[in-house]
Protein backbone atom coordinates (compact mmCIF):
# COMPACT_ATOMS: atom_id res chain seq x y z
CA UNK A 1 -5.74 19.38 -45.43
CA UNK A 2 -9.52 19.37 -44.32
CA UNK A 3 -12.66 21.58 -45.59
CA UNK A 4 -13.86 23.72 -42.51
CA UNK A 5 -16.23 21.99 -40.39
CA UNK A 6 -13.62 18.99 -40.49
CA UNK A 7 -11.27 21.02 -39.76
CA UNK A 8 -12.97 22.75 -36.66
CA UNK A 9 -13.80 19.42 -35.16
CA UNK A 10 -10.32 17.99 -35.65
CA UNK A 11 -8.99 21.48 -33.79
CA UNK A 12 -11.14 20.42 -30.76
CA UNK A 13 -10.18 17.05 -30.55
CA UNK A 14 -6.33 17.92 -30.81
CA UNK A 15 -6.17 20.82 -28.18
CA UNK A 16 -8.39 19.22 -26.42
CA UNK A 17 -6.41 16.09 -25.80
CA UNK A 18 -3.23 18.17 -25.20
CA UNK A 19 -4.84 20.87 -22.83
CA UNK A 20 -5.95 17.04 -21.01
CA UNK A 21 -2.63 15.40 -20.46
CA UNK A 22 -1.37 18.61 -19.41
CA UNK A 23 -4.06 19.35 -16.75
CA UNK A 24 -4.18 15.29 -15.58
CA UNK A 25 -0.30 15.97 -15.58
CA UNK A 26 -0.25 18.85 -13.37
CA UNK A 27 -2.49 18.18 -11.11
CA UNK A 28 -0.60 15.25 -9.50
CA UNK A 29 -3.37 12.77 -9.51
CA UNK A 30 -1.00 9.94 -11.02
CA UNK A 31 1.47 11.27 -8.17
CA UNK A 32 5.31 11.71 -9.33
CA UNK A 33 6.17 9.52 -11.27
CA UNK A 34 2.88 9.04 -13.64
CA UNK A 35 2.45 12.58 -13.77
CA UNK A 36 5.91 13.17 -15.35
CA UNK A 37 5.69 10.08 -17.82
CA UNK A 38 2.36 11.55 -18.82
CA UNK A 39 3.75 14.70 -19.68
CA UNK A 40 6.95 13.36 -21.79
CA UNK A 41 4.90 11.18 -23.66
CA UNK A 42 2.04 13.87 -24.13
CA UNK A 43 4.93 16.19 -25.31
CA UNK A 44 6.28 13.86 -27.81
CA UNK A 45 2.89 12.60 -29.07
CA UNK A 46 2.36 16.37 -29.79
CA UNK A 47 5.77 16.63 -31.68
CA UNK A 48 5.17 13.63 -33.98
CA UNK A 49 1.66 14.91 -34.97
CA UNK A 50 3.19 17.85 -36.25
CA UNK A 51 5.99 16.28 -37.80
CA UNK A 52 3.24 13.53 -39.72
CA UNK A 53 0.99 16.43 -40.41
CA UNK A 54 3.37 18.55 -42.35
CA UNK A 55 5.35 15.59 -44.11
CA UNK A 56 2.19 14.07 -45.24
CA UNK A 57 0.39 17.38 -46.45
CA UNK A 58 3.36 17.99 -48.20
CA UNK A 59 3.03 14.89 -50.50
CA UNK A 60 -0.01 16.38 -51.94
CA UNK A 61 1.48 20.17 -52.47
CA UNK A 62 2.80 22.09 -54.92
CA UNK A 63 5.70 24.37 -54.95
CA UNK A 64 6.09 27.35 -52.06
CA UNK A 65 2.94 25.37 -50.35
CA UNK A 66 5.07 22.31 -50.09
CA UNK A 67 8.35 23.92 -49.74
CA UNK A 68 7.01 25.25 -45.77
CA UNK A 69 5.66 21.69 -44.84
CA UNK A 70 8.52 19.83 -45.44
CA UNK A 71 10.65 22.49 -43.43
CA UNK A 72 8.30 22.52 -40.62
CA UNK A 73 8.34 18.73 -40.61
CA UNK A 74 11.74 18.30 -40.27
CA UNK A 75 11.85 20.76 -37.96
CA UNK A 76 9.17 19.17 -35.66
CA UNK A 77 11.22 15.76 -36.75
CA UNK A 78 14.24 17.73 -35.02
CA UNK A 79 12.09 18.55 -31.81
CA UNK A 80 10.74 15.61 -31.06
CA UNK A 81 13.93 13.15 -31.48
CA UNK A 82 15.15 15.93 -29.10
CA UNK A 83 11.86 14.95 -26.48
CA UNK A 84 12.28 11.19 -27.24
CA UNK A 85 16.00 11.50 -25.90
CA UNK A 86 14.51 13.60 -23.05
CA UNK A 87 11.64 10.86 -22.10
CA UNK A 88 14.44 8.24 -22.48
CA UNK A 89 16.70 9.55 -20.16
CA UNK A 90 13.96 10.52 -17.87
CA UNK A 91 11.81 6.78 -17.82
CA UNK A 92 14.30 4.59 -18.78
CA UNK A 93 17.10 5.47 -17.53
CA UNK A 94 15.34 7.06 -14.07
CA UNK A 95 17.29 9.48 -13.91
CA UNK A 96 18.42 13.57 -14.17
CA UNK A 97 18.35 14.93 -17.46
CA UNK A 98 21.88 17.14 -17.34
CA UNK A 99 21.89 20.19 -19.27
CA UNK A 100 23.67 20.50 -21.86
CA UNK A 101 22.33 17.03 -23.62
CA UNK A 102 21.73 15.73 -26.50
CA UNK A 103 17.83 16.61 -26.54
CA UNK A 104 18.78 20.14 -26.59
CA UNK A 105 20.21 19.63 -30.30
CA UNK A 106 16.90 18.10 -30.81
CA UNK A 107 15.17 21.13 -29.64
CA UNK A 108 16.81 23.77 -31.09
CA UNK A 109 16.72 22.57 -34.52
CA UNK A 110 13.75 23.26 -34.65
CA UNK A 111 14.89 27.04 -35.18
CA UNK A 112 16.40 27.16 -38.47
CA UNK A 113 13.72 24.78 -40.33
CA UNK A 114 11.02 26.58 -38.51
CA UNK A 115 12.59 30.25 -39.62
CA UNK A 116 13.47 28.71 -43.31
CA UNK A 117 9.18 27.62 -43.26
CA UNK A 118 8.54 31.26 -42.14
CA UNK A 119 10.17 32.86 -45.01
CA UNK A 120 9.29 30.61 -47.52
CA UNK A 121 5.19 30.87 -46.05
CA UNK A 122 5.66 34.50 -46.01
CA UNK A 123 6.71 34.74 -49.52
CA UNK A 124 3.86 32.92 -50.69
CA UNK A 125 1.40 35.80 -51.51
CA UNK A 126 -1.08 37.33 -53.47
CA UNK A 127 -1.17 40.53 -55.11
CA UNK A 128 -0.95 43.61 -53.02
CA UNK A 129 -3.40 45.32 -51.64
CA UNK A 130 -3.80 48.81 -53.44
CA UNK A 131 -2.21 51.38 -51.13
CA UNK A 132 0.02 53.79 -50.33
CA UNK A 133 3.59 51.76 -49.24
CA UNK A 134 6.65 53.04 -48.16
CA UNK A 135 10.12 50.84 -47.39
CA UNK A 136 10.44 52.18 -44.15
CA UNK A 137 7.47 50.43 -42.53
CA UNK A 138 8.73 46.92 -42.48
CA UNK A 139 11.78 47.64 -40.91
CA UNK A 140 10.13 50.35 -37.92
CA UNK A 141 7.61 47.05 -37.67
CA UNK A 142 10.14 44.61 -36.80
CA UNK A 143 12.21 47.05 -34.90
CA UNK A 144 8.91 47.44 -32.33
CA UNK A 145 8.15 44.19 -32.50
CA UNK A 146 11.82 42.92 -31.53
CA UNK A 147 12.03 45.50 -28.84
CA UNK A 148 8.65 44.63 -26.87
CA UNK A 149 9.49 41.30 -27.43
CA UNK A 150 13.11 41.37 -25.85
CA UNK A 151 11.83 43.62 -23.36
CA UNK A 152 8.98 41.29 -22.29
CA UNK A 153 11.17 38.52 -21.97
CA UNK A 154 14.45 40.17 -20.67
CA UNK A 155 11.76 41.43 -17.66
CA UNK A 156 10.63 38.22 -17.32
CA UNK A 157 13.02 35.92 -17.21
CA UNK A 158 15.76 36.50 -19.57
CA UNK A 159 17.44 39.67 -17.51
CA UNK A 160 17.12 37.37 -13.69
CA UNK A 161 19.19 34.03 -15.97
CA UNK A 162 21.86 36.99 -16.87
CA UNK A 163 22.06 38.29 -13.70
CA UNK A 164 22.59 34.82 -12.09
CA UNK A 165 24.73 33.28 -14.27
CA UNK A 166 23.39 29.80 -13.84
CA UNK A 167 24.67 26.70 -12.33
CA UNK A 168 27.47 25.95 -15.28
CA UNK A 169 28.55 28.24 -18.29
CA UNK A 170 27.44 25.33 -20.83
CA UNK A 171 24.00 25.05 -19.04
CA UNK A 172 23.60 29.01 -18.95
CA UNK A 173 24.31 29.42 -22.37
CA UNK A 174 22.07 26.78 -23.17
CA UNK A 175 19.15 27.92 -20.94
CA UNK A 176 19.43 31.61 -22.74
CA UNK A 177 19.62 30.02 -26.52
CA UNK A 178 15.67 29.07 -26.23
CA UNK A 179 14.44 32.64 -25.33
CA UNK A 180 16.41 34.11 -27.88
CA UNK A 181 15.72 32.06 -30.69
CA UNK A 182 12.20 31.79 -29.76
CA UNK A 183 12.26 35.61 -30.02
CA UNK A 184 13.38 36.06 -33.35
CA UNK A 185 10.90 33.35 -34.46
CA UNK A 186 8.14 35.26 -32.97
CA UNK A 187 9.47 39.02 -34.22
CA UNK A 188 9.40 37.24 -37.92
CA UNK A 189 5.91 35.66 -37.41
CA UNK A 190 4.65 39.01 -36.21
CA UNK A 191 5.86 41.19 -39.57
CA UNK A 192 5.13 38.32 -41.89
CA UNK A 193 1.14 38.74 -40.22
CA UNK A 194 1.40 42.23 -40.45
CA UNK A 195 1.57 41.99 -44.56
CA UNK A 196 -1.97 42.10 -46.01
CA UNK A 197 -0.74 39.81 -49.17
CA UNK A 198 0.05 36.77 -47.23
CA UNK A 199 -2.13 34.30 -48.97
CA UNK A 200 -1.80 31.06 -46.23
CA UNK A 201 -3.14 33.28 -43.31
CA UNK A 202 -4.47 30.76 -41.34
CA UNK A 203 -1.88 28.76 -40.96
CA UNK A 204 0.64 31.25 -40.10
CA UNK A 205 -1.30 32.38 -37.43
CA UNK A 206 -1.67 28.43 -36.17
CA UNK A 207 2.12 28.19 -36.67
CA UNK A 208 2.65 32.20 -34.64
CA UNK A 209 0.43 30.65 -31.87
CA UNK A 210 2.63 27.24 -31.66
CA UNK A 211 6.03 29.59 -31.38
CA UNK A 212 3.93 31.79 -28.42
CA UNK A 213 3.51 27.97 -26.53
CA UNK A 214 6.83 26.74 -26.78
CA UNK A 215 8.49 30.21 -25.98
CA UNK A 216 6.38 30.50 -23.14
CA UNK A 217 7.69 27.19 -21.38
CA UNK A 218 10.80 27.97 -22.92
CA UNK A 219 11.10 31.26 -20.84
CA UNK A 220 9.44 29.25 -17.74
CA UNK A 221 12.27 26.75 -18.18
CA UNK A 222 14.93 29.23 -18.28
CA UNK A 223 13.78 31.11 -15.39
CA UNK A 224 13.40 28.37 -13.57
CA UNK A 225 17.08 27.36 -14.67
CA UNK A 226 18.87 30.79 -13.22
CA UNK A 227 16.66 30.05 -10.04
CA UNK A 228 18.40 26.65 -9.77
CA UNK A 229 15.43 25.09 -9.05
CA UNK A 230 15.66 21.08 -8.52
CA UNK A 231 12.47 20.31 -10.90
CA UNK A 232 10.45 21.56 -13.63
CA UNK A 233 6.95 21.24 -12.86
CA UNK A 234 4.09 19.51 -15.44
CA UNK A 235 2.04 22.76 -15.83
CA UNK A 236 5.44 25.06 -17.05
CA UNK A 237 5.53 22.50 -19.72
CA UNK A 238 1.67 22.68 -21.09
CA UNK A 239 3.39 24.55 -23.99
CA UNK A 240 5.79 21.91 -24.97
CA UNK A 241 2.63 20.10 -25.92
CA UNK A 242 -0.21 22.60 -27.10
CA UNK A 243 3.04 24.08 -29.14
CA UNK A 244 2.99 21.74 -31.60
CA UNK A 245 0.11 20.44 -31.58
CA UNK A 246 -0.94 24.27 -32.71
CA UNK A 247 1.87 23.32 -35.74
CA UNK A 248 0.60 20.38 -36.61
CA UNK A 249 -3.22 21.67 -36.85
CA UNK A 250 -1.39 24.62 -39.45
CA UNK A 251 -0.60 22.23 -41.83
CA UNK A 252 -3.99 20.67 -41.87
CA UNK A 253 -5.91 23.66 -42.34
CA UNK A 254 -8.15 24.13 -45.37
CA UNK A 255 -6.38 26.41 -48.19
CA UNK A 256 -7.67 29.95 -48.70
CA UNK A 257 -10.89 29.72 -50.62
CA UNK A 258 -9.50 32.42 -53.37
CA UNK A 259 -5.58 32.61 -53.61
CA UNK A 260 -5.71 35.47 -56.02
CA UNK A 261 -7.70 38.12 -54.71
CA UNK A 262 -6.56 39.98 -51.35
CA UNK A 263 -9.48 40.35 -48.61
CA UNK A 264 -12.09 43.38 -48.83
CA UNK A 265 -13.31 43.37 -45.16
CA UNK A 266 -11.96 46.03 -42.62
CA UNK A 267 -11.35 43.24 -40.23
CA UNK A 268 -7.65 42.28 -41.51
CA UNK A 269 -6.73 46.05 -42.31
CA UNK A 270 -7.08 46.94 -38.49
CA UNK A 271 -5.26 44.09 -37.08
CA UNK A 272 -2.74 45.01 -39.78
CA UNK A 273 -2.60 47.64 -38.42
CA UNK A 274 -2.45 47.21 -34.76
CA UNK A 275 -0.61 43.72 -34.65
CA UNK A 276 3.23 45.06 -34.39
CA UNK A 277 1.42 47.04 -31.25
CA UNK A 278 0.49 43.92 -29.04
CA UNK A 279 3.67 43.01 -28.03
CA UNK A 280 4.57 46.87 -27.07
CA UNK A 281 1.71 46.55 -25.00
CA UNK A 282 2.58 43.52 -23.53
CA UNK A 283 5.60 44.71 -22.64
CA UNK A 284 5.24 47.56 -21.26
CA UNK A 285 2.20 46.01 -18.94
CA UNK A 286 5.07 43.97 -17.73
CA UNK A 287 7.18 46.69 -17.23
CA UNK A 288 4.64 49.04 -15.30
CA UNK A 289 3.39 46.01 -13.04
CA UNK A 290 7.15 45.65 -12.39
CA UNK A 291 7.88 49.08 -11.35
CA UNK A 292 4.31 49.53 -9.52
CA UNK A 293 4.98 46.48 -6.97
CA UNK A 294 8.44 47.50 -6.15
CA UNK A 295 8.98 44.03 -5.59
CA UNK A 296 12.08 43.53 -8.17
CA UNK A 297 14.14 46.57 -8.18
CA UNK A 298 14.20 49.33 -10.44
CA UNK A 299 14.73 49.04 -14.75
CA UNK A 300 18.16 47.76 -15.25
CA UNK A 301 19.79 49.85 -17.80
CA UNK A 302 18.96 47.11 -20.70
CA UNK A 303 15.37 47.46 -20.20
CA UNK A 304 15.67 51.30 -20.00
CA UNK A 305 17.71 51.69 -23.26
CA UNK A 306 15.52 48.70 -25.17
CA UNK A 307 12.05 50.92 -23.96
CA UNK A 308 14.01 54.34 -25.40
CA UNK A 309 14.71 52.60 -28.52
CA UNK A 310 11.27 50.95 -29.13
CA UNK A 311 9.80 54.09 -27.92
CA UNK A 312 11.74 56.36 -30.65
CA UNK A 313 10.61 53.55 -33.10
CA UNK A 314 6.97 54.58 -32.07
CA UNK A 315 7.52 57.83 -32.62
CA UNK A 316 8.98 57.40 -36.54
CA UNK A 317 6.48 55.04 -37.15
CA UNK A 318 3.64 57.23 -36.60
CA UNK A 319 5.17 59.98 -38.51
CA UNK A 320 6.19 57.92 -41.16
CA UNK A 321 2.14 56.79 -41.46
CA UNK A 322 1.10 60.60 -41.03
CA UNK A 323 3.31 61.25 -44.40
CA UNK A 324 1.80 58.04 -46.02
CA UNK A 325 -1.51 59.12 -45.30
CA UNK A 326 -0.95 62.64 -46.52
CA UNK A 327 0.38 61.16 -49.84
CA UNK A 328 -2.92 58.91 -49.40
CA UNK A 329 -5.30 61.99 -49.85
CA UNK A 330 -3.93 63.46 -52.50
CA UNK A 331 -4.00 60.61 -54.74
CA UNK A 332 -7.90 60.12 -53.18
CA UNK A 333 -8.46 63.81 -54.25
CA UNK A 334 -6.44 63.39 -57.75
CA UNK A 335 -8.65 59.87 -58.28
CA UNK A 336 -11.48 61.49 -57.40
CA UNK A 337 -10.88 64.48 -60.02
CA UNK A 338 -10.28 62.08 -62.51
CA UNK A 339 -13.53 59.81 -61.65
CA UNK A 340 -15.24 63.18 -62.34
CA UNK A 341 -13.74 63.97 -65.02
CA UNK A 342 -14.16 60.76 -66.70
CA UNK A 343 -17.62 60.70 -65.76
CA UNK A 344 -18.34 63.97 -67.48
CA UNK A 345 -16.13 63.48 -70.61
CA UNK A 346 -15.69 61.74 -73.46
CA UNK A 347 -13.12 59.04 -73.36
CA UNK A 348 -12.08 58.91 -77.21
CA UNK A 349 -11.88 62.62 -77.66
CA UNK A 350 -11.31 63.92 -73.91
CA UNK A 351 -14.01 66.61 -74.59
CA UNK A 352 -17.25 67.10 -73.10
CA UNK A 353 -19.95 64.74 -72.80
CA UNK A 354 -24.24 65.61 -73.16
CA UNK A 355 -24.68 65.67 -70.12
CA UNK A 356 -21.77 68.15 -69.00
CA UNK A 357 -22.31 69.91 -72.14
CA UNK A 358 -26.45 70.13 -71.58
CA UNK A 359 -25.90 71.50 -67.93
CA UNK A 360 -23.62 74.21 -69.72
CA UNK A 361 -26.20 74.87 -72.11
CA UNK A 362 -28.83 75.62 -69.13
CA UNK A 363 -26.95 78.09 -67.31
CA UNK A 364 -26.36 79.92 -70.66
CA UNK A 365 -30.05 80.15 -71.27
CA UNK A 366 -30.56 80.87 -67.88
CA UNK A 367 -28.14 83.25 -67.88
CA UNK A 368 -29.48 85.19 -70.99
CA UNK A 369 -33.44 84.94 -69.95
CA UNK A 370 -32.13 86.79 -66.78
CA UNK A 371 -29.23 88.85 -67.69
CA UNK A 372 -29.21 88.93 -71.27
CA UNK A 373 -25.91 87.46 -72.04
CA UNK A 374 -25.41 86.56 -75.73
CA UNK A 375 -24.43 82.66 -76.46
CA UNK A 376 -24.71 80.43 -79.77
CA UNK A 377 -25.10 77.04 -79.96
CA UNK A 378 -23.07 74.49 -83.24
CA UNK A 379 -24.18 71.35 -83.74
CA UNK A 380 -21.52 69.48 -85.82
CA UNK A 381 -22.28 66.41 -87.56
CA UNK A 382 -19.84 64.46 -90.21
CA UNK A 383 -20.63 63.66 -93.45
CA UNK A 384 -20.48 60.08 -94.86
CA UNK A 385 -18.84 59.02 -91.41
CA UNK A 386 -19.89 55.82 -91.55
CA UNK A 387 -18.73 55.37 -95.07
CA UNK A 388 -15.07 55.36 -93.73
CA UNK A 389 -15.75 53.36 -90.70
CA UNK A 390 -16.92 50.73 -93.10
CA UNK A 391 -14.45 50.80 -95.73
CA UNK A 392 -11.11 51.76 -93.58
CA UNK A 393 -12.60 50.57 -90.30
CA UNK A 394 -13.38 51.66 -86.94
CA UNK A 395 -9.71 52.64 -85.90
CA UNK A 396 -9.57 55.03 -88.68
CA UNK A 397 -13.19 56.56 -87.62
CA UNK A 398 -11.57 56.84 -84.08
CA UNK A 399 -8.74 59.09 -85.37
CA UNK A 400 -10.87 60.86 -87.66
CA UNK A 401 -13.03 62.22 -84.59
CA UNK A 402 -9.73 63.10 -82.71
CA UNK A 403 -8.54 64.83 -85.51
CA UNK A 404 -12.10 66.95 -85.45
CA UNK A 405 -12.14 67.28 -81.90
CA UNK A 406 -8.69 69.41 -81.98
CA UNK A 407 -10.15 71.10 -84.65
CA UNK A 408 -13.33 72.46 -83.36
CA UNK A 409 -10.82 73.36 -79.94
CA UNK A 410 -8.65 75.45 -82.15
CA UNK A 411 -11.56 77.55 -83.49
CA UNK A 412 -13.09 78.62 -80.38
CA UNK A 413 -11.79 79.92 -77.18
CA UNK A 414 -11.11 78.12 -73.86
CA UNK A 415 -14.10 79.52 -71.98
CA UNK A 416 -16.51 78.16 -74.76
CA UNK A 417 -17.62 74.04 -74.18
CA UNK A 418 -17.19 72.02 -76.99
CA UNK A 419 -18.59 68.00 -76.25
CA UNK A 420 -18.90 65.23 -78.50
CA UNK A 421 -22.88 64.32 -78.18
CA UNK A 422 -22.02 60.28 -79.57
CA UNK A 423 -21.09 58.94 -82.54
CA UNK A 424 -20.15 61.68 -85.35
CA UNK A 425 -22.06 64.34 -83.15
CA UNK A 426 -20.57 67.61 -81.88
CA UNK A 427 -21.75 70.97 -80.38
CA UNK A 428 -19.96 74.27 -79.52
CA UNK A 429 -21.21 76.47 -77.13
CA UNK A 430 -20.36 79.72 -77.35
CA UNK A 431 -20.34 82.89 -74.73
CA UNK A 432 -20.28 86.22 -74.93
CA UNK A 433 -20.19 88.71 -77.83
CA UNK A 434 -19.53 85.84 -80.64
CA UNK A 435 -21.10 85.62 -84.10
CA UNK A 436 -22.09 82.21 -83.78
CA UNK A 437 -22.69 82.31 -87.29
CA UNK A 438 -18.93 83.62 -87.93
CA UNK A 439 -17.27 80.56 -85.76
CA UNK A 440 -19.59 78.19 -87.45
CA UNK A 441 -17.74 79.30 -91.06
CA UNK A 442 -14.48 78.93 -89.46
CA UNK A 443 -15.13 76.06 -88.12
CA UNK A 444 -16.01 74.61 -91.93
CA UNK A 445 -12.81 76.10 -92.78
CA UNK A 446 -10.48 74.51 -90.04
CA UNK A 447 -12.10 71.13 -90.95
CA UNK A 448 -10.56 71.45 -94.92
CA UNK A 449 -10.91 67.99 -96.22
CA UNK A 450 -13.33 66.98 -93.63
CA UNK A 451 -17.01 67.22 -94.46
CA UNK A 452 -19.66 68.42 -92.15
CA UNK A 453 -22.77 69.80 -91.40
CA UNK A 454 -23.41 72.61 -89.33
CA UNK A 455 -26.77 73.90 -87.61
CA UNK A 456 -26.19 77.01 -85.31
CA UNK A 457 -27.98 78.53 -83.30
CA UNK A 458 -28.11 82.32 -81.82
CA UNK A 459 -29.65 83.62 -78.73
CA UNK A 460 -31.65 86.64 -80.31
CA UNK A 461 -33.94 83.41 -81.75
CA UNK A 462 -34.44 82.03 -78.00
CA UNK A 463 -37.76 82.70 -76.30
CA UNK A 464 -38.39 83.17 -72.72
CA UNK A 465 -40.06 79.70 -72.25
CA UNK A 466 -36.89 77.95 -74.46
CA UNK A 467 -34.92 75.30 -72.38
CA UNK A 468 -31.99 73.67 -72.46
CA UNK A 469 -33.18 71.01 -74.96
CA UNK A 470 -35.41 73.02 -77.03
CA UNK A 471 -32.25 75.26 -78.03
CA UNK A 472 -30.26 71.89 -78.68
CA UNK A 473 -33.20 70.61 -80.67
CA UNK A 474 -33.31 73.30 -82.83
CA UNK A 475 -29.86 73.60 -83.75
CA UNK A 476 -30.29 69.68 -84.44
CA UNK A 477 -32.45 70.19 -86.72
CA UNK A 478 -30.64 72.96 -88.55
CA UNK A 479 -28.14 70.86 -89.12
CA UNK A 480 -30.38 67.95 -90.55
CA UNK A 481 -31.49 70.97 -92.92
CA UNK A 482 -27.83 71.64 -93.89
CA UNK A 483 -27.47 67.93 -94.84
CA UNK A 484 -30.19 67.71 -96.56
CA UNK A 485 -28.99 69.90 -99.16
CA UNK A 486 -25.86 68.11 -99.80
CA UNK A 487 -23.35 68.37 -96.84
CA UNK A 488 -20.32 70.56 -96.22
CA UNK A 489 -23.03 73.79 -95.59
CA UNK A 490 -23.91 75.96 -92.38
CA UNK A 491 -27.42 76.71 -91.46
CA UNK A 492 -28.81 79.23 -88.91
CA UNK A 493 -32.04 77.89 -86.96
């Protein structure tokens, strides 16, 4: 595993030295027989990179990190024995590969390593990105994803090897295997990359972009199979070399800088988004380009009934995101109530804060200077509160104030605004036709054992030029008054 820049320079050499001996290889230049010794060498020089990459990353990993390295290298392991048997038969022994052989074992175990890495790579994540989910997206994913994916490569070359039959029932069967499993490899790299949470991004995309160059020479070579054609030529087999190379470079890559945190940036969420749509677009291109040249025929019924399907997939997958993101807004609206909320209340007591209860206050005054509409004003304040914060500590002061706060509720009504100012500090304010004086008493008496103080004051005292703060002030000071002359008392300001 490299830091960054390494690792950028050591991606250029790599593909660069693949995308070489491919090039060099197809371009004839070294005529037959050099250009086809340059490619099965180049192929399994690419192979045992990735096997040595993985195998020797993995000696210095750790759990689900090495568990993917190790299955990737013996599935590379698997691949190339599979090209060395391949390059033998073809430079040694000078002569046709057959098909079925022995290198095709090689080949295709690659699948169930590579699949067992995939799983174990996708399970290796970080905590979830806060959102609405819903179990129904995963599958309506990978259904898409499989569909524009079979439908790509039954158009392409999977639907002509059918139709054909092939030379020989073994070599058919084994000419189909590589599409197929190189489809199901792809359709699992594709929903794995369409999680947010998966914490070794990079290097599932490396590994996603490996499976795309092997299945696209796979799907050249079986093509080129039902077409019976005498050769393969150098440049269908580019991806049997920048393939895994690509897997090899994934198990080099630098670790995530933070495996705990999920990305913030907008980037990932769109391509979450729009990733299981690529291959449906891919597809379909296919498809259309298919049916505008009128050069092979119409749809088959496969491809008709596979576009139907993915198509109806479509469909429930955009309804199923319209519900999510209806469920979405509410809970933005019910977060957003309770942001506001929170920001306007107090969190110990759940009533009012100073500056909800203040604004309150100023449309009252407002109110009265314009309309004349009676109010009072309470300010509560608790005797020897710190006395019992001291001696029975601060747990016991926090219930006490709950226990005042339902008290000073149950004495007014639920138009009135009753806020905890801070500390041992309350105020009522109260609208309408109210003694102020009256609810102040009652207050004293719903309290019982509790001492207070009490300041009130009424709106027949409250001049024209009186704000807001002046009123509050005033009843402040009425209830420093009341204190002053031993506690547990009411006095009007």
């Amino acid at each position: 595993m490299l830091g960054g820049p390494g690792f950028g320079g050591l991606v250029a050499v790599v593909l660069g030295a693949a995308s070489l001996a491919a090039g060099t290889a197809a371009s004839g230049v070294l005529g037959e027989t050099g250009s086809t010794a340059l490619d099965d060498l180049a192929q399994l020089a690419a192979g045992l990179f990735a096997a040595a990459s993985c195998l020797v990353t993995a000696r210095r990993a750790h759990g689900p990190d090495r568990r993917w390295r190790v299955l990737l290298g013996l599935g590379a392991l698997s691949w190339s024995a599979g090209q060395a048997a391949w390059t033998w038969q073809q430079l040694v022994l000078a002569r046709a590969v057959p098909s079925p052989t022995i290198a095709d074992a090689g080949y295709l175990g690659l699948v169930p390593f590579a699949l067992a890495a995939l799983l174990v790579l996708g399970g290796h994540r970080g905590a979830p990105p806060p959102e609405v989910r819903t179990p129904l997206v995963p599958p309506l994913d990978g259904l898409i994803v499989a569909g524009s994916l079979f439908l790509l490569t039954w158009s392409s070359s999977l639907g002509a090897l059918v139709a054909r039959g092939g030379p020989d029932p073994a070599a058919f069967l084994v000419a189909v295997a590589y599409p197929v499993t190189d489809l199901v490899l792809l359709v699992v790299v594709v929903v794995l990359a369409a999680g947010r949470d998966v914490l070794l991004r990079s290097q599932l995309r490396l590994i996603g972009l490996g499976l795309v160059g092997l299945a696209v020479s796979d799907g050249t070579f079986a093509y080129l199979v039902s077409a019976q054609a005498p050769a393969v030529p150098p440049l269908a087999n580019a991806g049997f070399t920048l393939g895994p190379a690509l897997l090899g470079l994934a198990a080099l890559a630098p670790p995530p800088a933070d495996r705990g945190e999920p990305r913030a940036s907008t980037g990932p969420r769109r391509a979450h988004l729009l990733l299981p749509y690529l291959p449906l677009l891919l597809s379909w291109a296919v498809v259309l380009h298919r049916t505008a040249s009128g050069t092979t025929g119409e749809l088959d019924g496969v491809e008709v009934a596979c576009g139907f399907t993915v198509f109806g997939a479509v469909v429930a997958r955009q309804l199923v995101a319209l519900v999510a993101n209806t469920r979405l807004a509410a809970l933005l609206r019910a977060s957003e109530r309770e942001l506001a909320h929170r920001a306007t209340h107090d969190a110990l007591t759940g009533l009012a804060g100073r500056a909800l209860f203040e604004r309150r206050l100023a449309e009252a005054v407002a109110e009265h200077h314009v309309e004349g509409t009676p109010f009072g004003v309470l300010f509560v304040d608790l005797d020897r509160f710190k006395a019992v914060n001291d001696t029975e500590g601060h747990a016991s002061g926090d219930a006490l104030l709950g226990r005042v706060a339902g008290h000073l509720r149950a004495c007014v009504r639920d138009v009135d605004v009753v806020a905890r100012l801070g500390g041992d500090e309350f105020a009522v304010l109260i609208t309408g036709a109210q003694d102020p004086e009256a609810v102040g008493r009652r207050v004293l008496a719903e309290l019982g054992g509790i001492s207070a103080s009490l300041g009130v004051v009424v709106c027949a005292d409250v001049e024209p030029e009186d704000t807001a703060q002046a009123v509050l002030h005033r009843a402040d000071q009425a209830m420093y008054r009341a204190k002053r002359r031993g506690g547990g008392g009411l006095v009007v300001g």
